[in-house]
Each structure stands twice: as structure tokens, then as C-alpha cells.
C-alpha atoms as a PDB file:
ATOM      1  CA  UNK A   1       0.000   0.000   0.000  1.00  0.00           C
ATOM      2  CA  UNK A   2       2.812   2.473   0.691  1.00  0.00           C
ATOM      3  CA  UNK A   3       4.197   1.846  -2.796  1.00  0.00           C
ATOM      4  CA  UNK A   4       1.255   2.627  -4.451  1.00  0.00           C
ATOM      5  CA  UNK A   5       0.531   5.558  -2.525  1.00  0.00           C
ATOM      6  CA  UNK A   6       4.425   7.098  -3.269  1.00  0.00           C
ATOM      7  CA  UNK A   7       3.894   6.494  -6.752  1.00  0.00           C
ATOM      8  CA  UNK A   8       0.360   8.278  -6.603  1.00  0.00           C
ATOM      9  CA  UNK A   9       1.828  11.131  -4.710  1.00  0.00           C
ATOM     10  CA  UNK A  10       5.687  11.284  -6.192  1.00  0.00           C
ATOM     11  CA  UNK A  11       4.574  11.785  -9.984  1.00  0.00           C
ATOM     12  CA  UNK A  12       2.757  14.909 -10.774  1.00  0.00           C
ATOM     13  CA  UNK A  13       5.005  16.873  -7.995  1.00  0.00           C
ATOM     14  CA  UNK A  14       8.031  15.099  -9.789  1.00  0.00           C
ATOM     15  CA  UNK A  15       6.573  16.011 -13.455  1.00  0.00           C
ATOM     16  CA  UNK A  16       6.194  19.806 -12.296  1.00  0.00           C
ATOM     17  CA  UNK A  17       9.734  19.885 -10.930  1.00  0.00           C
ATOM     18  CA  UNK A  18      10.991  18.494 -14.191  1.00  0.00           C
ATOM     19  CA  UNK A  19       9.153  20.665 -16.254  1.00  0.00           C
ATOM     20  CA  UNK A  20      10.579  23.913 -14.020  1.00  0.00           C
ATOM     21  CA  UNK A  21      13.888  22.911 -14.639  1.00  0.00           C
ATOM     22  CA  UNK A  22      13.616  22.552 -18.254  1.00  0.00           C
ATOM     23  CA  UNK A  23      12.401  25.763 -18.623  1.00  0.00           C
ATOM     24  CA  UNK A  24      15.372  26.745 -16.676  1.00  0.00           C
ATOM     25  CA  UNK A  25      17.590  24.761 -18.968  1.00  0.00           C
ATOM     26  CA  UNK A  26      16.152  25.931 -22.385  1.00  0.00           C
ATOM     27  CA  UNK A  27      14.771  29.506 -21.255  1.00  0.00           C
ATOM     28  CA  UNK A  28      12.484  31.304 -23.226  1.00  0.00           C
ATOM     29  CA  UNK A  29      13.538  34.330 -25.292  1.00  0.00           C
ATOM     30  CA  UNK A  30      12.648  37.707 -23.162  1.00  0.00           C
ATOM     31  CA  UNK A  31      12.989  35.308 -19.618  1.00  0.00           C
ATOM     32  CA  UNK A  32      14.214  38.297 -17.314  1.00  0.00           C
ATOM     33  CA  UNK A  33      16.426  37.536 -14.088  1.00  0.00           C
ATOM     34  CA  UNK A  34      13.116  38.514 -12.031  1.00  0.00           C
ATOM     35  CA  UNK A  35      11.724  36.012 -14.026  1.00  0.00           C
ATOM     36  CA  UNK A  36      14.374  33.448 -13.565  1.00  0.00           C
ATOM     37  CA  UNK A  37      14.422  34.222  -9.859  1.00  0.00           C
ATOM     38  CA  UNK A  38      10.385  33.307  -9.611  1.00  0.00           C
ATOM     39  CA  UNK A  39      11.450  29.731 -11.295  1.00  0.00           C
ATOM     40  CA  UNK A  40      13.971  29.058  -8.855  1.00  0.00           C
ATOM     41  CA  UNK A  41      12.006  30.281  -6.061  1.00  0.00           C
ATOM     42  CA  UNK A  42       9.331  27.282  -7.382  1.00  0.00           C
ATOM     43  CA  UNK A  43      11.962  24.724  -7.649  1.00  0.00           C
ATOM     44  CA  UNK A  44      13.135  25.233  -4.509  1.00  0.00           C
ATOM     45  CA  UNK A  45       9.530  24.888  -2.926  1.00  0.00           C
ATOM     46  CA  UNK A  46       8.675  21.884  -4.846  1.00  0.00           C
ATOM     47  CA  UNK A  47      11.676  20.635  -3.512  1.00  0.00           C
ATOM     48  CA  UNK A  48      10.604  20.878   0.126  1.00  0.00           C
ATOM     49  CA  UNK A  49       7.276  19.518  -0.570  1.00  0.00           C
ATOM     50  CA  UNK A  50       8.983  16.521  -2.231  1.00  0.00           C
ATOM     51  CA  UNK A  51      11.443  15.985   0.683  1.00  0.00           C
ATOM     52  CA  UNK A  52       8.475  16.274   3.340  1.00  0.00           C
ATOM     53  CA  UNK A  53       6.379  13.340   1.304  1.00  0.00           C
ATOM     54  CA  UNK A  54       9.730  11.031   1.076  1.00  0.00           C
ATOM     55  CA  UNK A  55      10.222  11.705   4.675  1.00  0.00           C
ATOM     56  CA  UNK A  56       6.496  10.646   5.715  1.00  0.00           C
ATOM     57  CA  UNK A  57       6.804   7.947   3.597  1.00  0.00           C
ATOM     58  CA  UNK A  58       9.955   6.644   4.778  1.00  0.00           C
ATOM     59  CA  UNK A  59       8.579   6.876   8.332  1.00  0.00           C
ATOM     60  CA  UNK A  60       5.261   4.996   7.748  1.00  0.00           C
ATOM     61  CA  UNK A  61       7.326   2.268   5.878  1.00  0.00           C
ATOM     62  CA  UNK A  62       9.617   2.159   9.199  1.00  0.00           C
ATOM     63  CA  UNK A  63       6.400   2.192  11.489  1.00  0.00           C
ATOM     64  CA  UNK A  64       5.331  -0.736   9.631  1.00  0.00           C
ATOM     65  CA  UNK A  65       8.317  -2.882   9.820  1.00  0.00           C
ATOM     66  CA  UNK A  66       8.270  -2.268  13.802  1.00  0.00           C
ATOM     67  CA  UNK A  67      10.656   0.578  13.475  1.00  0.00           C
ATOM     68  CA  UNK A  68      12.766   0.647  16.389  1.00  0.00           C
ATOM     69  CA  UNK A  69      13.231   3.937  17.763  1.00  0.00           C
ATOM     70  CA  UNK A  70      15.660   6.018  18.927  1.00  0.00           C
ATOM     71  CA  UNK A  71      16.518   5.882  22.969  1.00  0.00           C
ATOM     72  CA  UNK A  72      14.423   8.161  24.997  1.00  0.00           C
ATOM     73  CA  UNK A  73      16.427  11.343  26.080  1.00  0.00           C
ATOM     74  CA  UNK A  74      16.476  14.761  27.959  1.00  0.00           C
ATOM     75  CA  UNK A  75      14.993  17.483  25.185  1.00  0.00           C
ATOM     76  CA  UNK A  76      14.757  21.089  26.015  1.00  0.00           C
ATOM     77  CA  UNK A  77      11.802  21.710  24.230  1.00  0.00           C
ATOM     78  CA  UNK A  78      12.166  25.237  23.402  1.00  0.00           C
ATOM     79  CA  UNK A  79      15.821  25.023  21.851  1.00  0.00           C
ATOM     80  CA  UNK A  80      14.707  21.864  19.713  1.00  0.00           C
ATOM     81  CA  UNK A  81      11.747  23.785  18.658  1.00  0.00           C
ATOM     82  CA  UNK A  82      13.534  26.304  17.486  1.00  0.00           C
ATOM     83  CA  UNK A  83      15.723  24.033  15.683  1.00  0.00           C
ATOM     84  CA  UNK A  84      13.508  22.386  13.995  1.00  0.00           C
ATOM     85  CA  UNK A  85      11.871  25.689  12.560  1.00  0.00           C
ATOM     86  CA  UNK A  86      15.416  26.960  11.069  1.00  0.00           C
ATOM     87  CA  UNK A  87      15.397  23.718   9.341  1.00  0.00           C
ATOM     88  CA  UNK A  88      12.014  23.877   8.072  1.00  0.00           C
ATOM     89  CA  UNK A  89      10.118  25.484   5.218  1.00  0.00           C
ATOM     90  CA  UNK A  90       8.786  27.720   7.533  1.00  0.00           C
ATOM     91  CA  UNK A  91      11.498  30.001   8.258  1.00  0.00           C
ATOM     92  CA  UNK A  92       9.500  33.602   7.445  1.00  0.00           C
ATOM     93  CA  UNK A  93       6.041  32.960   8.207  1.00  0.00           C
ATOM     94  CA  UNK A  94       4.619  34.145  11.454  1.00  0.00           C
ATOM     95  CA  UNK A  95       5.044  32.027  13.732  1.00  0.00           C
ATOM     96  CA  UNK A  96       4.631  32.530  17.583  1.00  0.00           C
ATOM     97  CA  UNK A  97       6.243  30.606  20.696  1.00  0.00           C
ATOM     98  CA  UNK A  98       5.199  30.964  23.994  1.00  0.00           C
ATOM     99  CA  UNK A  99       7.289  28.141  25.129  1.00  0.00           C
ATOM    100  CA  UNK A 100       8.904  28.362  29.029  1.00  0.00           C
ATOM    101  CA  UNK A 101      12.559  27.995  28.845  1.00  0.00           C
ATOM    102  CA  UNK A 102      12.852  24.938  31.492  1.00  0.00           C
ATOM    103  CA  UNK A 103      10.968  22.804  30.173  1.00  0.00           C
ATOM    104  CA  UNK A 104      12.997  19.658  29.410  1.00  0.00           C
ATOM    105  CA  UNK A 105      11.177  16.388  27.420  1.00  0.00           C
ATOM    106  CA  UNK A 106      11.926  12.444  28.115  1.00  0.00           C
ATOM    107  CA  UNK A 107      11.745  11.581  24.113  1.00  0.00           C
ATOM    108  CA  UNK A 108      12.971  10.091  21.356  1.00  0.00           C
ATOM    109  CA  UNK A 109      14.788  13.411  19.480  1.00  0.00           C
ATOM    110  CA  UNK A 110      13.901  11.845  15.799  1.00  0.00           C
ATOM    111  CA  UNK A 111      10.060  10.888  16.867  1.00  0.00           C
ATOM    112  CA  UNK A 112       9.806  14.369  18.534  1.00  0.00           C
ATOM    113  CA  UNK A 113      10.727  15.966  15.363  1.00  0.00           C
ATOM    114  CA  UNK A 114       8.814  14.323  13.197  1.00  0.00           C
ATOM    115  CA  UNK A 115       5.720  14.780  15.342  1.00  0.00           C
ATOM    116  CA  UNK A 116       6.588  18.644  15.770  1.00  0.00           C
ATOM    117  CA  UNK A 117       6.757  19.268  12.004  1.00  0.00           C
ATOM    118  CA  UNK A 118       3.818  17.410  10.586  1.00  0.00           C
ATOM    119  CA  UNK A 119       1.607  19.905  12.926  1.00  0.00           C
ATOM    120  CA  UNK A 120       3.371  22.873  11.725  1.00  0.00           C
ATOM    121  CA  UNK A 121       3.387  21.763   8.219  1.00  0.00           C
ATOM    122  CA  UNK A 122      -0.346  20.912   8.665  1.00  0.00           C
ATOM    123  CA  UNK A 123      -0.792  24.652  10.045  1.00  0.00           C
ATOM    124  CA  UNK A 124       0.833  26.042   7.187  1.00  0.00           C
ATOM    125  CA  UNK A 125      -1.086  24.110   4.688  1.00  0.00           C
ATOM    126  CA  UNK A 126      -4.628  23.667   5.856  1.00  0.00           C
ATOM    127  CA  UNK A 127      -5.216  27.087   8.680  1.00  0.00           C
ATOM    128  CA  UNK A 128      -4.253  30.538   8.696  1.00  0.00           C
ATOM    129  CA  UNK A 129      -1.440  32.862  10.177  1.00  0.00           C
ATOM    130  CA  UNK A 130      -0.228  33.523  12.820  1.00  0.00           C
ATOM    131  CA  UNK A 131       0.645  29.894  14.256  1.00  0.00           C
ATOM    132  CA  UNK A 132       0.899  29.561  17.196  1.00  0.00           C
ATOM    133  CA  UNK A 133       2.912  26.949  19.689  1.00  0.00           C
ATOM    134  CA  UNK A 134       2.722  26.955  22.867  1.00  0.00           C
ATOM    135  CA  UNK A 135       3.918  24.222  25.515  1.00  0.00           C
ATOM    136  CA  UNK A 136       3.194  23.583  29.373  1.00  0.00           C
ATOM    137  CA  UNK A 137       4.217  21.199  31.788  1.00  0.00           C
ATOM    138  CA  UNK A 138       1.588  19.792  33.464  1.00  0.00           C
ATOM    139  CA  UNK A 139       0.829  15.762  35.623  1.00  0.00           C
ATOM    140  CA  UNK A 140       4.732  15.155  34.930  1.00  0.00           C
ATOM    141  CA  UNK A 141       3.920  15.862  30.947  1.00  0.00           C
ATOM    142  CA  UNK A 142       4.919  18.341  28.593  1.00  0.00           C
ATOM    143  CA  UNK A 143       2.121  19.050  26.326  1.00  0.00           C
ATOM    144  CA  UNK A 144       2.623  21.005  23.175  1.00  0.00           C
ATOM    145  CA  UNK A 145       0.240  22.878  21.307  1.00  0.00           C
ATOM    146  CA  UNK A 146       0.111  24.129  17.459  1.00  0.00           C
ATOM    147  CA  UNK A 147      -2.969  26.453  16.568  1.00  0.00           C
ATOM    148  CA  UNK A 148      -3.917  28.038  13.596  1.00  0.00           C
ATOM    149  CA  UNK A 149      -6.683  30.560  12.633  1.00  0.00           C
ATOM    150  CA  UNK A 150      -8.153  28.764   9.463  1.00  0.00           C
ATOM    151  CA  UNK A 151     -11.154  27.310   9.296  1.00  0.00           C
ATOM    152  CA  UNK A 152     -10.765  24.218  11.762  1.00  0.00           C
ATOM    153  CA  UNK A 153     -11.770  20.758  10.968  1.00  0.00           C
ATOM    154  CA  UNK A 154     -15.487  19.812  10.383  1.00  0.00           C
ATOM    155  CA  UNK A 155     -17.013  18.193  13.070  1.00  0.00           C
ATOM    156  CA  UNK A 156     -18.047  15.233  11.069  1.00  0.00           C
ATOM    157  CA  UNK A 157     -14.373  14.377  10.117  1.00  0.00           C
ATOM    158  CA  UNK A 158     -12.890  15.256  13.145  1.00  0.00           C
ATOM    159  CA  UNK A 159     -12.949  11.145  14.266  1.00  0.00           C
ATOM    160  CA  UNK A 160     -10.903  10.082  11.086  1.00  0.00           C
ATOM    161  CA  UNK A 161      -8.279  13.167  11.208  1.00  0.00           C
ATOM    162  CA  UNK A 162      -5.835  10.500  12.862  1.00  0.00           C
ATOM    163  CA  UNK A 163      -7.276   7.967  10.484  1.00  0.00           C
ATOM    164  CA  UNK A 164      -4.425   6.320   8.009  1.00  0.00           C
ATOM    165  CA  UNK A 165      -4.687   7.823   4.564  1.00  0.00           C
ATOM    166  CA  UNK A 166      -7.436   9.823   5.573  1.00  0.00           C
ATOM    167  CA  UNK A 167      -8.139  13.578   4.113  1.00  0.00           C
ATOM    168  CA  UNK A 168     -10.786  15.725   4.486  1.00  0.00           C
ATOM    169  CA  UNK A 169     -12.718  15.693   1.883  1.00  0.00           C
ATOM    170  CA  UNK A 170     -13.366  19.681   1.823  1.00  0.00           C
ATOM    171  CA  UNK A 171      -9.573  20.912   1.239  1.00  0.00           C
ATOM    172  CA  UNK A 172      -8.105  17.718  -0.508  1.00  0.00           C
ATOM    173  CA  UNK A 173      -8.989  18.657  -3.813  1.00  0.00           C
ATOM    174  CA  UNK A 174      -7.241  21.997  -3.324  1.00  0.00           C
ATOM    175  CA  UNK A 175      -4.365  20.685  -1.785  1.00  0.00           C
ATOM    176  CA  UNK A 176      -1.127  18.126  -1.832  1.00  0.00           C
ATOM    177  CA  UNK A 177      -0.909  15.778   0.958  1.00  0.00           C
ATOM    178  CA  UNK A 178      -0.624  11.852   1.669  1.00  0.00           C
ATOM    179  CA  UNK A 179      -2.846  11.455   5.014  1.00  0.00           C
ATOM    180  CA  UNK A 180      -0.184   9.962   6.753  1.00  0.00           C
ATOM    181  CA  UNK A 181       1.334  13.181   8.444  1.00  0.00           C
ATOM    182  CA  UNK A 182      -1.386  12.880  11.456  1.00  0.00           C
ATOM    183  CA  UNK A 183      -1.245   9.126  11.764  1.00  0.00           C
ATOM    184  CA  UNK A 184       2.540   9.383  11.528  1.00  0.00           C
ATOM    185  CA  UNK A 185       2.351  11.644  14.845  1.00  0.00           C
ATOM    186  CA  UNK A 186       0.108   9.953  16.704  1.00  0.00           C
ATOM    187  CA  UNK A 187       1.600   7.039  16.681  1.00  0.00           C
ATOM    188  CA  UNK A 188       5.459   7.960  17.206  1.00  0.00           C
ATOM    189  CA  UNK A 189       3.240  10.104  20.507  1.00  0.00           C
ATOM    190  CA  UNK A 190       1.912   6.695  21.578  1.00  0.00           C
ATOM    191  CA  UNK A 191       5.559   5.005  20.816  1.00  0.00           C
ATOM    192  CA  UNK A 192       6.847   7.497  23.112  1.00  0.00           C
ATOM    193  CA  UNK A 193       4.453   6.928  26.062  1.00  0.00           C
ATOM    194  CA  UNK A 194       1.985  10.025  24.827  1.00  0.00           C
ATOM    195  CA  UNK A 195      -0.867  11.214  22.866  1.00  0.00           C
ATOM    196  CA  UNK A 196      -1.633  13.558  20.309  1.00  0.00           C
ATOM    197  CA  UNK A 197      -5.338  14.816  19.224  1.00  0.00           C
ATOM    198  CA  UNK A 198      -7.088  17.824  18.166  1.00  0.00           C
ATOM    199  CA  UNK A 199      -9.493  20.113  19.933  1.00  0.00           C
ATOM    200  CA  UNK A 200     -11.193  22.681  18.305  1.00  0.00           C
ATOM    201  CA  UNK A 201     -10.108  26.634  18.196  1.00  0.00           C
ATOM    202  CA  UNK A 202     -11.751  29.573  19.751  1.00  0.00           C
ATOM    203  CA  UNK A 203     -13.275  30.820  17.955  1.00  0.00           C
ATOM    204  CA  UNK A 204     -11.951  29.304  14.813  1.00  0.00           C
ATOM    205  CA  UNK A 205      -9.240  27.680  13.898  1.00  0.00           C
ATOM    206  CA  UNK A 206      -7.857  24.445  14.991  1.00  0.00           C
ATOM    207  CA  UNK A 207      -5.488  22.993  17.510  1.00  0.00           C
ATOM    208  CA  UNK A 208      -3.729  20.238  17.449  1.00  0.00           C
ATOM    209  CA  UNK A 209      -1.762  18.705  20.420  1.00  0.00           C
ATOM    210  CA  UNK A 210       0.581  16.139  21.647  1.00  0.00           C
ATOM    211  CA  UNK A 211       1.582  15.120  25.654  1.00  0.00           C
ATOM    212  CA  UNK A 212       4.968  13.758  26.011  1.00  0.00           C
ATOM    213  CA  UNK A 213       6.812  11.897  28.848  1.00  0.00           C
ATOM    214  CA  UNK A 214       8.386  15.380  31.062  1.00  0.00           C
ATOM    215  CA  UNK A 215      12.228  14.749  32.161  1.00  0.00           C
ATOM    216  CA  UNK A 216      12.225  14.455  35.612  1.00  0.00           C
ATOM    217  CA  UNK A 217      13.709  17.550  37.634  1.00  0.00           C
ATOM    218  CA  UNK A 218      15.630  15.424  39.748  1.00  0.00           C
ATOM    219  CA  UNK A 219      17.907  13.588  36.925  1.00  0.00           C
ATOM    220  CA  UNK A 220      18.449  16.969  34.389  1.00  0.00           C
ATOM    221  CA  UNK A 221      22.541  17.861  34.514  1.00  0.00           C
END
């Protein structure tokens, strides 16, 4: 099933790439730099969409085979955070933490990422700016929030958002996507002794959460 679905989901973003960088190869007459610097400015974010699917793809393959994850560590959740947004696509956009500076995860640092990124590229994609992530530590948990100001999720798909493969049939036509992204992050949560889930915004807008395993005061350095 995962083979068919890359091959459904690598071709037309492969075809488009390909047919960027033949226009960049054999460029039209009259193609000014401004020009030139739009088509690059594609390629490169045709690129990132590609290297998100792969890496969704990858980790659903690896979930499947019984993956074994990495050991469970002490993550400071604000520094990885921020980490993980230099790396991203989303570098620019407005984003918003409001994430204290002490507090200090018990997870898996690849799982963590992965979880932390499919919200915020599900943010990006599917609700409107400014995103916001917040965190808390609360029961011996971290729990970590991303919210958006779109439109939210309709109540009546709400119970298959964490569904395998499922999209919601309202934005999926308008937008690229393989349905794993949410699956993928609740179950690397689970894997890693939490939860994730989604609650509704106020008063729009969604929010979507995962509770992790907090690093106990006593053993931090």
C-alpha cells in the first residue's frame, strides 16, 4: 500500500519539478532575471514539498516494519523547537512561541521531530497565520500545542483526522498531501508513552496537540 501511494503522490510533484527545470535549462527568449528568480524560487519549494512526502513515507514504511526507535532522552523543548523551525520550510512565516525555557522532554529526538513538524506543516497548509505553539508542563507531561486561525476541521471528520490515509474531503482537492502526516504523529506520541489529538479553536481555527513523557527535575545535569 505504501508503494502505491508514493507512486500516486511522487509523480505529478516530480513532473512539475521536471518541467521547471527545463524551462530553466532551455529559457524562453525575453525570460528576465526577475523572471528566472520566480522559477527558482518554485523549484526550490517543490523541492521541500517533495522531501516532506519522502520523509512521511519513509517513516510509515519504518512504522510498519516495527521501526525501532531512537533511545528516549532529555529534550529542552524550546531550543529543539527552534531548531527544527530553522530547518524547516517555515522560516519567514509568522510564527509565535510561547514556550517556558525549562521545560525539558523524556523523548525520542527523531520521533519528537517528526511529530513537531507534521503539525506545523499541517498549520501552514490547511489554517491561517499567525501559528501559534505553545507548551506547558503539566501531571509530569509536557504538552505542546500548534494552533492556527483557518477554518478548523469539520465536526463530522474530526474522528478520522488520525485515520491512516485519511483527508478531508473539503480541502483535498485543493491541496497536496498523503494522510499519513497525522497518523505518523500519533503514533510515534503513543511510541513514546503520549498522545496527540485535536481540539477545536476559539473561535476558529484548529489545535492540534501532543503530551509527552516530562524529564524528571531530579535527573536533568
Amino acid at each position: 500500500m505504501v508503494v502505491a501511494v508514493a507512486a500516486h503522490q511522487l509523480h505529478n510533484p516530480l513532473a512539475a519539478l521536471g518541467a521547471l527545470v527545463h524551462v530553466l535549462k532551455e529559457p524562453p527568449p525575453g525570460l528576465t532575471d526577475e523572471g528566472r528568480a520566480e522559477l527558482v524560487g518554485r523549484i526550490a519549494e517543490r523541492t521541500a514539498r517533495l522531501q516532506s512526502l519522502v520523509r512521511k513515507l519513509l517513516t510509515a514504511a519504518r512504522i510498519d516494519g516495527a521501526w525501532q526507535q531512537g533511545v528516549p532522552e532529555a529534550v529542552a523543548v524550546l531550543g529543539f523547537l527552534l531548531e527544527r523551525i530553522a530547518e524547516s520550510a517555515a522560516r519567514g512565516r509568522d510564527l509565535r512561541l510561547a514556550v517556558p525555557a525549562h521545560l525539558v522532554a523524556r523523548v525520542d529526538r527523531v520521533g519528537f521531530a517528526e511529530i513537531f513538524t507534521n503539525y506545523l506543516e499541517n498549520a501552514l497548509a490547511y489554517g491561517r497565520e499567525p501559528v501559534e505553539i505553545t507548551a506547558r508542563a503539566t501531571g509530569g507531561r509536557i504538552e505542546l500545542s500548534v494552533v492556527d486561525h483557518g477554518p478548523g476541521v469539520p465536526e463530522s471528520f474530526v474522528p478520522h483526522l488520525f485515520e491512516r490515509y485519511r483527508r478531508d474531503p473539503a480541502t483535498a482537492a485543493a491541496t497536496e498531501g498523503t494522510g499519513l502526516g497525522l497518523w505518523i504523529a500519533r503514533s510515534l506520541a503513543r511510541a513514546n508513552g503520549g498522545d496527540a489529538w485535536y481540539e477545536p479553536g476559539r473561535p476558529s481555527g484548529a489545535v492540534f496537540c501532543v503530551s509527552l513523557p516530562q524529564e524528571p527535575p531530579s535527573t536533568r545535569a
